[in-house]
N, C-alpha and C. Protein backbone atom coordinates (compact mmCIF):
# COMPACT_ATOMS: atom_id res chain seq x y z
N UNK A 1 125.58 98.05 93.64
CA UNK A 1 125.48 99.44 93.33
C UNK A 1 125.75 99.75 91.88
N UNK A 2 126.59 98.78 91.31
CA UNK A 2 126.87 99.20 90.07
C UNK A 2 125.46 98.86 88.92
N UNK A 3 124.68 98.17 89.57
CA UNK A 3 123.27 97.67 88.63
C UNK A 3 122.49 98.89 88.01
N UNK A 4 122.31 100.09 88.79
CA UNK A 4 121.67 101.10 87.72
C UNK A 4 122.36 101.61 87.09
N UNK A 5 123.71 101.66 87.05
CA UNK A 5 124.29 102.57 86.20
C UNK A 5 124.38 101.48 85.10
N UNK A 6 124.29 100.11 84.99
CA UNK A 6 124.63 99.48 83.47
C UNK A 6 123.34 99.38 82.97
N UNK A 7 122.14 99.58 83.83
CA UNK A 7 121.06 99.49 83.15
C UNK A 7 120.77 100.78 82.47
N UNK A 8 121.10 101.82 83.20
CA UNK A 8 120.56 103.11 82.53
C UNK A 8 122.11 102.70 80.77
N UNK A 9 123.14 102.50 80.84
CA UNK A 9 123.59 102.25 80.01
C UNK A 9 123.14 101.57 78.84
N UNK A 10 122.22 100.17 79.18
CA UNK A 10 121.96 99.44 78.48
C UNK A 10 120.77 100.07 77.65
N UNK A 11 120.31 101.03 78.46
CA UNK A 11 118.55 101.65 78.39
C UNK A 11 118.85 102.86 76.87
N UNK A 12 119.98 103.85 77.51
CA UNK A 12 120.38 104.63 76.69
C UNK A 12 121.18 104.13 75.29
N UNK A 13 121.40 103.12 75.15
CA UNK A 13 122.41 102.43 74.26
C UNK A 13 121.42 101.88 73.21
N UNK A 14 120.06 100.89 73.89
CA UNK A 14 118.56 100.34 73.29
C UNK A 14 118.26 101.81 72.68
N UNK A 15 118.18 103.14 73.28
CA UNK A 15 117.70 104.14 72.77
C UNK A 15 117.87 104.60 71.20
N UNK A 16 119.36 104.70 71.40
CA UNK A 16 120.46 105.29 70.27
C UNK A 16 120.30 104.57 69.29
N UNK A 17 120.09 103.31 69.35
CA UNK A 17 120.24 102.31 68.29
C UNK A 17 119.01 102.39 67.89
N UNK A 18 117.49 102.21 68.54
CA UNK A 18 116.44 102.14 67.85
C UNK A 18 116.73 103.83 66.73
N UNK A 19 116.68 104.56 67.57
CA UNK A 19 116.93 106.17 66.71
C UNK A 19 117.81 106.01 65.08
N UNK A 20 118.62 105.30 65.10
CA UNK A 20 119.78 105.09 64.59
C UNK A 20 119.14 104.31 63.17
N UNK A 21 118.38 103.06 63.68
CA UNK A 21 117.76 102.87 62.81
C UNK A 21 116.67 103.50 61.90
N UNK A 22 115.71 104.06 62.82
CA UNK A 22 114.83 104.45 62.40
C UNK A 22 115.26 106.34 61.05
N UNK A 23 116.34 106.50 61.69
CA UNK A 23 116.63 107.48 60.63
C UNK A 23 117.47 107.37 59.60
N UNK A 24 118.43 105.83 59.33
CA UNK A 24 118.55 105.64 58.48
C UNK A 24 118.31 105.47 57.43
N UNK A 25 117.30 104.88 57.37
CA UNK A 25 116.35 105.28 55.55
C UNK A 25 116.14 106.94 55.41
N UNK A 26 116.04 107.37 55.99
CA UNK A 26 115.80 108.82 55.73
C UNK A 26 116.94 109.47 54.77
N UNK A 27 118.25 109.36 55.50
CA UNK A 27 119.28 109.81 55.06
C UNK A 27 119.80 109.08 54.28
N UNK A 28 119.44 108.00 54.09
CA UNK A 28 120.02 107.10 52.41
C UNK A 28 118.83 108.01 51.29
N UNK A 29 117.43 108.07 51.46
CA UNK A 29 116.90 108.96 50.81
C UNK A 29 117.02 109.93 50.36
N UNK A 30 117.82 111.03 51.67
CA UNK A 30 117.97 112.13 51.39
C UNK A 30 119.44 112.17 50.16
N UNK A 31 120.67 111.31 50.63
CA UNK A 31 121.62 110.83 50.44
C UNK A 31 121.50 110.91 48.70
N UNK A 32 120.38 109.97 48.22
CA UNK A 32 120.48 109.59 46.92
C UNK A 32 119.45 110.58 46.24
N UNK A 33 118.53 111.36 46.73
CA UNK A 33 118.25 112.70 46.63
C UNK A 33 119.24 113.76 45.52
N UNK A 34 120.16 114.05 46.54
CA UNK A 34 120.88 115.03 46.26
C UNK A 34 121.96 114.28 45.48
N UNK A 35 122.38 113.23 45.32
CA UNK A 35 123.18 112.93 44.26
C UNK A 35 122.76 112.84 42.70
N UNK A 36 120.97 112.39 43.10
CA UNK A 36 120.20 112.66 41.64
C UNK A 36 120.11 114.12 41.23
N UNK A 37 120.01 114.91 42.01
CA UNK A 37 120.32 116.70 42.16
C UNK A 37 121.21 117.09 41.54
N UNK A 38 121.99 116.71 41.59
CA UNK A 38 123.36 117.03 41.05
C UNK A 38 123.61 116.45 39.95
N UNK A 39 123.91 115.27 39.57
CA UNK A 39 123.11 114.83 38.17
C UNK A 39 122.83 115.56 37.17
N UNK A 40 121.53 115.94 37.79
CA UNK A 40 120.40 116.42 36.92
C UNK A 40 121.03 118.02 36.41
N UNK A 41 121.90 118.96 37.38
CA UNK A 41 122.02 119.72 37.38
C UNK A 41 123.38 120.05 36.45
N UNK A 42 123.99 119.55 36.11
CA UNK A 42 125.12 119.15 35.19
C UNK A 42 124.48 119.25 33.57
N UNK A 43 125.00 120.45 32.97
CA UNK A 43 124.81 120.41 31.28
C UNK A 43 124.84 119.36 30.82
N UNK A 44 124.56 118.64 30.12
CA UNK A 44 125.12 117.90 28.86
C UNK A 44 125.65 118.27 27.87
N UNK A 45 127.27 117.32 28.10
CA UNK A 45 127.68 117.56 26.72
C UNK A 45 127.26 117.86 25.19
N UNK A 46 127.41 119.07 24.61
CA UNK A 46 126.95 119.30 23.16
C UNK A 46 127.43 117.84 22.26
N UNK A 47 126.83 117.21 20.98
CA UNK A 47 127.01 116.46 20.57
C UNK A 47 128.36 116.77 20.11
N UNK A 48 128.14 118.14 19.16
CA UNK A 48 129.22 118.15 18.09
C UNK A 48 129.90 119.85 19.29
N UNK A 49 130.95 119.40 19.89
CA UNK A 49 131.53 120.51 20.07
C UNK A 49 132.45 121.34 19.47
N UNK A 50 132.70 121.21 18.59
CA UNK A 50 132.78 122.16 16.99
C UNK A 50 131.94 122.91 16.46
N UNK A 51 130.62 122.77 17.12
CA UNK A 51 129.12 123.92 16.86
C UNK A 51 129.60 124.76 17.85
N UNK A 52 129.73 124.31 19.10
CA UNK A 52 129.71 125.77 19.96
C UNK A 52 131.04 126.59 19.76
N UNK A 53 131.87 125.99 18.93
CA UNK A 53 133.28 126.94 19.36
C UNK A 53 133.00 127.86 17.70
N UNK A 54 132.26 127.15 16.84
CA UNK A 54 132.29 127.87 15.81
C UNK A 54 131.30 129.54 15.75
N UNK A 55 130.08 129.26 16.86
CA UNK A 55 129.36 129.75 17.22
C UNK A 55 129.78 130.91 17.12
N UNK A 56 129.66 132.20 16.99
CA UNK A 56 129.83 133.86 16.89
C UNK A 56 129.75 134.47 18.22
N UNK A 57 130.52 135.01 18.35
CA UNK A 57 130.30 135.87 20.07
C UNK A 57 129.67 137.25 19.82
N UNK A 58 128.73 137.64 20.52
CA UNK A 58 128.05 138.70 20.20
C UNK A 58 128.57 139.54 21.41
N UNK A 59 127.93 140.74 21.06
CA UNK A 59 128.04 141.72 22.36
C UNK A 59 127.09 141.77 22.90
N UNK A 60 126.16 141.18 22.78
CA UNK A 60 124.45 141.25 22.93
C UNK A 60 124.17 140.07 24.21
N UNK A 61 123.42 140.31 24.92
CA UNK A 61 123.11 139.32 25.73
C UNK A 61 121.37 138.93 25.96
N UNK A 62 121.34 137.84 25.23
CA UNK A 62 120.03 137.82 25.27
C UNK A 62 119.27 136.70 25.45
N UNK A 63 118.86 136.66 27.48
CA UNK A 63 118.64 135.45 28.15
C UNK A 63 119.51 134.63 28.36
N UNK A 64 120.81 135.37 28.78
CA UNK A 64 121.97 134.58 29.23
C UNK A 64 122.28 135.73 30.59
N UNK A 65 121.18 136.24 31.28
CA UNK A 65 121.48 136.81 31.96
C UNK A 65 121.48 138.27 31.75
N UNK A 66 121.95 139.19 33.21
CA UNK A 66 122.52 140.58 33.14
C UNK A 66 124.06 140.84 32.87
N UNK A 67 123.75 142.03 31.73
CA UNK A 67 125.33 142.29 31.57
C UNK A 67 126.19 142.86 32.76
N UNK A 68 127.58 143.02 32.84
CA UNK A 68 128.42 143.46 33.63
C UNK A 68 128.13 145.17 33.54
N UNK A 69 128.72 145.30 34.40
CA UNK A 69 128.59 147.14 34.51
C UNK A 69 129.61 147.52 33.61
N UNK A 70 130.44 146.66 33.62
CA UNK A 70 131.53 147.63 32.08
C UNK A 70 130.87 147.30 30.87
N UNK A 71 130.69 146.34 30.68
CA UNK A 71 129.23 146.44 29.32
C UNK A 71 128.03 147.18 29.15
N UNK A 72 127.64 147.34 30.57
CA UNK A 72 126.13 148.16 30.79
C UNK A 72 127.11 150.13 30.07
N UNK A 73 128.91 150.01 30.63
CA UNK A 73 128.92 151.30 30.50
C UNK A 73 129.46 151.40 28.92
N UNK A 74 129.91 150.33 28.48
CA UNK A 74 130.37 150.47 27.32
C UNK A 74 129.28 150.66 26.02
N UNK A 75 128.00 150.21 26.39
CA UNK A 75 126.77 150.54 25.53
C UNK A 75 126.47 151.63 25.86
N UNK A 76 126.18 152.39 27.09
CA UNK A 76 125.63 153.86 27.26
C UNK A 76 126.67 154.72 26.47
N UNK A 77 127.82 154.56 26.65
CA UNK A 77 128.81 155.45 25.57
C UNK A 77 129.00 155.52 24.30
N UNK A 78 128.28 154.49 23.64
CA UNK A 78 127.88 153.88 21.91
C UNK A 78 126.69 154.36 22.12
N UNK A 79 125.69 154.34 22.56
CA UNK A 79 124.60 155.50 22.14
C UNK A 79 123.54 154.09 21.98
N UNK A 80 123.66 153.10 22.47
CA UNK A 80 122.71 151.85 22.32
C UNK A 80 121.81 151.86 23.73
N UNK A 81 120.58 150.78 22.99
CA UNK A 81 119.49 150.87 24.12
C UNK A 81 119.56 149.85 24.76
N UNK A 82 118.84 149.20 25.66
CA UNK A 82 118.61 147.90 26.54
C UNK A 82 117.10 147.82 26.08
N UNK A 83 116.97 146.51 25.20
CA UNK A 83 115.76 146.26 24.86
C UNK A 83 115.67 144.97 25.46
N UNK A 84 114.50 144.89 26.53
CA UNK A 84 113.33 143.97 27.46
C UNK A 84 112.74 143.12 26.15
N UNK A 85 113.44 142.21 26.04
CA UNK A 85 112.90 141.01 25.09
C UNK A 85 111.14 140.55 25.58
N UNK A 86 111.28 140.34 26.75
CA UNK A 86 109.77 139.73 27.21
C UNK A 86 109.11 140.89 27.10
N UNK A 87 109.63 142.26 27.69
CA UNK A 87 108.26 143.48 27.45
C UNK A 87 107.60 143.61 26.05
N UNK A 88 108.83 143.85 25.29
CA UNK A 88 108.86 144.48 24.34
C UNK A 88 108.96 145.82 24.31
N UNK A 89 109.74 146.68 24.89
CA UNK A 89 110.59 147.75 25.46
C UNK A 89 111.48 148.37 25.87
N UNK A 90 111.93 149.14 25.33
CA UNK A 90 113.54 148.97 25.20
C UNK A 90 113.84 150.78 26.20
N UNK A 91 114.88 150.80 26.71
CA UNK A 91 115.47 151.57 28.07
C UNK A 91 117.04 152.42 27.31
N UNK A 92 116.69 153.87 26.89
CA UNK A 92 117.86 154.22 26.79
C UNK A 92 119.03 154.53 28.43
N UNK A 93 118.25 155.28 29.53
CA UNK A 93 118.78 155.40 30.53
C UNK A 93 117.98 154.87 31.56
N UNK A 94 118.11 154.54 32.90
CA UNK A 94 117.61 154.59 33.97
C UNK A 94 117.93 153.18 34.61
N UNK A 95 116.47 153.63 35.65
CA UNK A 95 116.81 152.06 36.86
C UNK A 95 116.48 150.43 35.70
N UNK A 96 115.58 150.52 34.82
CA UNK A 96 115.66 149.12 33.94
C UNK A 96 117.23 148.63 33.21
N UNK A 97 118.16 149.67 32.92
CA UNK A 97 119.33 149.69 31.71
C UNK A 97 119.95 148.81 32.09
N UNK A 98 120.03 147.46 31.59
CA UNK A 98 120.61 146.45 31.51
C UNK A 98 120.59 145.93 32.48
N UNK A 99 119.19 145.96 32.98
CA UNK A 99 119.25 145.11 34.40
C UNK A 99 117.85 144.43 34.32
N UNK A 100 116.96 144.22 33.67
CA UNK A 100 116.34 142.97 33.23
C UNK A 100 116.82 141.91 32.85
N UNK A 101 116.17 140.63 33.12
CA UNK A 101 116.33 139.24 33.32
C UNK A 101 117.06 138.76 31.60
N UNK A 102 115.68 139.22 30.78
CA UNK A 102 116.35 139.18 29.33
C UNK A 102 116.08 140.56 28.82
N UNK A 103 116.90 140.02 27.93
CA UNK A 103 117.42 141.81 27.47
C UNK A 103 118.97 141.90 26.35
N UNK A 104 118.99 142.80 25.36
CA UNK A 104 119.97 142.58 24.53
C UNK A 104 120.31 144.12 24.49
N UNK A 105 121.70 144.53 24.16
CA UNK A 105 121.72 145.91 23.46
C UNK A 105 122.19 146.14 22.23
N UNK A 106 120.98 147.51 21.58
CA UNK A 106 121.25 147.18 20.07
C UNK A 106 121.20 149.09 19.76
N UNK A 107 120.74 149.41 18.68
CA UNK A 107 120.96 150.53 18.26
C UNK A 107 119.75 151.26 18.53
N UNK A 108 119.19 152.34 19.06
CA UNK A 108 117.44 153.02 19.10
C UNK A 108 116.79 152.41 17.43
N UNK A 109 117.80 152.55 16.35
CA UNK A 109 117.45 152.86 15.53
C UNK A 109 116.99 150.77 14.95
N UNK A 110 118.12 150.08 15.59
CA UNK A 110 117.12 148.84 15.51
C UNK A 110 116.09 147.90 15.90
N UNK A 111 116.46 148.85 17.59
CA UNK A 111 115.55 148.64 18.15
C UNK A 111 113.57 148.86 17.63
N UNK A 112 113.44 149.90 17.01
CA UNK A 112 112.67 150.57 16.42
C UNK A 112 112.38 149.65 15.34
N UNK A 113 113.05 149.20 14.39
CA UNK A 113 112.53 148.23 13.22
C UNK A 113 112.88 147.31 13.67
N UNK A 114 113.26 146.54 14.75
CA UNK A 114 112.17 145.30 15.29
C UNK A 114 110.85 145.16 16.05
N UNK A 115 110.74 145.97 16.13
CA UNK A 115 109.14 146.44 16.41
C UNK A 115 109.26 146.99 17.82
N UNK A 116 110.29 147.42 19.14
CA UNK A 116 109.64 147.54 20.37
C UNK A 116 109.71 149.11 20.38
N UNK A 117 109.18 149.18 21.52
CA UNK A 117 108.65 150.45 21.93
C UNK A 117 109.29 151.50 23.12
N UNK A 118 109.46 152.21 22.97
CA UNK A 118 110.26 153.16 24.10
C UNK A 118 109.56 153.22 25.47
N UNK A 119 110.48 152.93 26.64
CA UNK A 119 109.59 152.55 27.87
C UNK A 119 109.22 154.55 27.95
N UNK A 120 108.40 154.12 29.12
CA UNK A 120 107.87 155.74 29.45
C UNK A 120 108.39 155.70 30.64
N UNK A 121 109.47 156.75 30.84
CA UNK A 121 109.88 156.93 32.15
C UNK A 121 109.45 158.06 32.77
């Protein structure tokens, strides 16, 4: 009586193991995948890191992202615009103000003699 139950054992056990194999390359793939991922995704060290610390901090942000809302409010209260580097259009108020991808804030008045243009809202 005990003969089907070690065969279904032996049957299910042949199962697991073929499975076992067969998805192991997968996950060494996937495995070394994502460790090249990560890698890759890691800055590189600046050569001379004495360039970046000497570097100037601006108030300007431009293609380093969206500013914070206390920056977005600290320019609306200085009387500065949000100029759309890629448009070429610059946002004193509204839904664009410092919420494009790139984008810097500067004065209407420099905005203007760098050449962009007032959006039309």
């Amino acid at each position: 009586m005990n003969r089907p139950r070690n065969k279904l054992t032996l049957w299910l056990s042949a199962f697991f193991l073929i499975i076992t194999i067969g998805i192991s390359p997968a996950l060494a793939k996937a495995q070394a995948s994502s460790t090249d991922t990560n890698s890759a995704a890691k800055p590189a060290a600046p050569a001379n890191p004495s360039a970046t610390a000497a570097a100037p901090k601006t108030t300007t942000k431009a293609a380093a992202g969206a500013p914070s809302s206390s920056e977005i409010a600290a320019a609306k209260a200085s009387g500065k615009v949000w100029v759309n580097t890629e448009s070429g259009v610059y946002h004193k108020s509204g839904r664009w103000y410092g919420k494009t991808k790139s984008g810097k804030f500067m004065t209407e008045a420099e905005a203007k003699a760098a050449g962009y243009k007032a959006a039309h809202n």
